[in-house]
Protein backbone atom coordinates (compact mmCIF):
# COMPACT_ATOMS: atom_id res chain seq x y z
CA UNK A 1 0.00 0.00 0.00
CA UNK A 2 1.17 3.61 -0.79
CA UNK A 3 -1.42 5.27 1.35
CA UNK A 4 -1.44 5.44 5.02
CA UNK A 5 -4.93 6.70 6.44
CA UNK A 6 -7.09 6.61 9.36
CA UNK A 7 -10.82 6.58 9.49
CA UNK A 8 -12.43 8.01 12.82
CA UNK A 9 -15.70 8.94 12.94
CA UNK A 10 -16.84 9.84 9.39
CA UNK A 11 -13.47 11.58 8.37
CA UNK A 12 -10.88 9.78 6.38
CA UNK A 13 -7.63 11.22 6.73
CA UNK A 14 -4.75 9.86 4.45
CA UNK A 15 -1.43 10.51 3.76
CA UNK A 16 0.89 10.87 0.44
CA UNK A 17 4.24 9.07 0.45
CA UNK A 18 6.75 11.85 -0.04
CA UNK A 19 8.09 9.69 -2.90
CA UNK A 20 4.59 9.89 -4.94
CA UNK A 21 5.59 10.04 -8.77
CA UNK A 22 4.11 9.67 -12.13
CA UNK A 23 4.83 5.88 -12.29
CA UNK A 24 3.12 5.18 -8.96
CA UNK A 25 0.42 7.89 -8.89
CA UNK A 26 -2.12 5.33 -10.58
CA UNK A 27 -1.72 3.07 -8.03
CA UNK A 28 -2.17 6.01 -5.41
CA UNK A 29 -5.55 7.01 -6.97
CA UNK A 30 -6.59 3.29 -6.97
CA UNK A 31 -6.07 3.18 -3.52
CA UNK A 32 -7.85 6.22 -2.47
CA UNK A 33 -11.08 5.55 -4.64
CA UNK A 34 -10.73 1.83 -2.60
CA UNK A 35 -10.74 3.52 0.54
CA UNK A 36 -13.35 6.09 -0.25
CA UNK A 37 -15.73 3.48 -1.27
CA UNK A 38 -15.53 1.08 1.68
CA UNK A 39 -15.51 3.76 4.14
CA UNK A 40 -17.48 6.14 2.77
CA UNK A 41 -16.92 9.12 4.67
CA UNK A 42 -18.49 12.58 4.78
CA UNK A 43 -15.04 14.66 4.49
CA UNK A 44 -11.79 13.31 3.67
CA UNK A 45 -8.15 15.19 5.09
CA UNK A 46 -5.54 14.55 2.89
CA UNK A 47 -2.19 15.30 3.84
CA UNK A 48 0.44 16.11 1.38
CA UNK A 49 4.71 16.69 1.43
CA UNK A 50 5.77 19.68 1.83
CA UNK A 51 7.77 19.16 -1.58
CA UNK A 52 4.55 18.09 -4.33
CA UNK A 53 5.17 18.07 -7.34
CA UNK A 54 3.33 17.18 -10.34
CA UNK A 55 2.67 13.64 -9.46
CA UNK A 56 1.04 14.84 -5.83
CA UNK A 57 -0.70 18.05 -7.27
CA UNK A 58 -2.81 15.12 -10.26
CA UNK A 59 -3.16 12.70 -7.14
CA UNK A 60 -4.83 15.34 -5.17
CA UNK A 61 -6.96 16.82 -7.91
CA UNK A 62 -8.37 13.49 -8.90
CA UNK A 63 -8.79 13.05 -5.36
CA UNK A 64 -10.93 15.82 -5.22
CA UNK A 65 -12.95 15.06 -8.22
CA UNK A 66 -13.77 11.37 -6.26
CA UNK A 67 -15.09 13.26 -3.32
CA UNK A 68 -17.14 15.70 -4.89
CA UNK A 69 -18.61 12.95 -6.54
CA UNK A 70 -19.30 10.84 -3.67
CA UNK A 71 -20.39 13.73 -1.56
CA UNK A 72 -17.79 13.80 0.42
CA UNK A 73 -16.24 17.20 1.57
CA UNK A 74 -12.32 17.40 0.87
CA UNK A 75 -9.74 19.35 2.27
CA UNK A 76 -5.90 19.38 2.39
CA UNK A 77 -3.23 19.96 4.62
CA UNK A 78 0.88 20.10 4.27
CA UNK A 79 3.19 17.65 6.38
CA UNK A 80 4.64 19.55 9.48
CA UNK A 81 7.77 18.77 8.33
CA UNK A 82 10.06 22.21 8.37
CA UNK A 83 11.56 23.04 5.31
CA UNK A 84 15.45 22.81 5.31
CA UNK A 85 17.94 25.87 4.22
CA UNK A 86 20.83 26.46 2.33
CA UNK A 87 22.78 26.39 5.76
CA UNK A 88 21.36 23.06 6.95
CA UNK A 89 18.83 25.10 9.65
CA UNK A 90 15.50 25.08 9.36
CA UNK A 91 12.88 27.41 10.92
CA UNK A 92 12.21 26.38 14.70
CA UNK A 93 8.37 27.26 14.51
CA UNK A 94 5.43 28.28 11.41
CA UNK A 95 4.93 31.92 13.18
CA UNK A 96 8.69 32.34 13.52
CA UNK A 97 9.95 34.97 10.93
CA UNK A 98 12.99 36.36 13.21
CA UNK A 99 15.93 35.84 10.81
CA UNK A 100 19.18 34.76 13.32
CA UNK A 101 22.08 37.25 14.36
């Protein structure tokens, strides 16, 4: 499986692999419409790397398209992984915009 999700309540949450790419986005999408139909939730969360690319951004769109169809509301949200830097540091917090001395 490429997916990892959780279903509480009637929200399905799942997760893209952060190596999600054009060969294995099918399989991603066949997946998800699995998961949509045996669940069948009223609003899916699905959580994407911080780095998409094109593979991701078609995964999530189709994705999209699935729920709308099946009535289910859809909504996205970015891995909390912090970005890395030039310098190897990375920010310490979202809100934190202080640049170091």
């Amino acid at each position: 499986m490429l997916l990892t999700h959780l279903f509480d309540g009637d929200v399905l949450f799942v997760r893209l692999p952060d190596d999600l790419d054009v060969g294995t986005r099918g399989a991603a999408v066949s997946e998800f419409e699995f998961l949509l139909r045996i669940h069948r939730p009223r609003a899916v969360v699905m959580e994407v790397p911080c780095s998409a690319g094109s593979a991701v951004v078609s995964t999530v769109l189709r994705a999209e398209r699935l729920c709308r169809t099946a009535g289910a509301s859809f909504a996205t949200k970015t891995s909390r992984t912090a970005p890395s830097f030039t310098d190897g540091s990375a920010l310490a917090d979202e809100g934190d915009t202080a640049a170091a001395a």
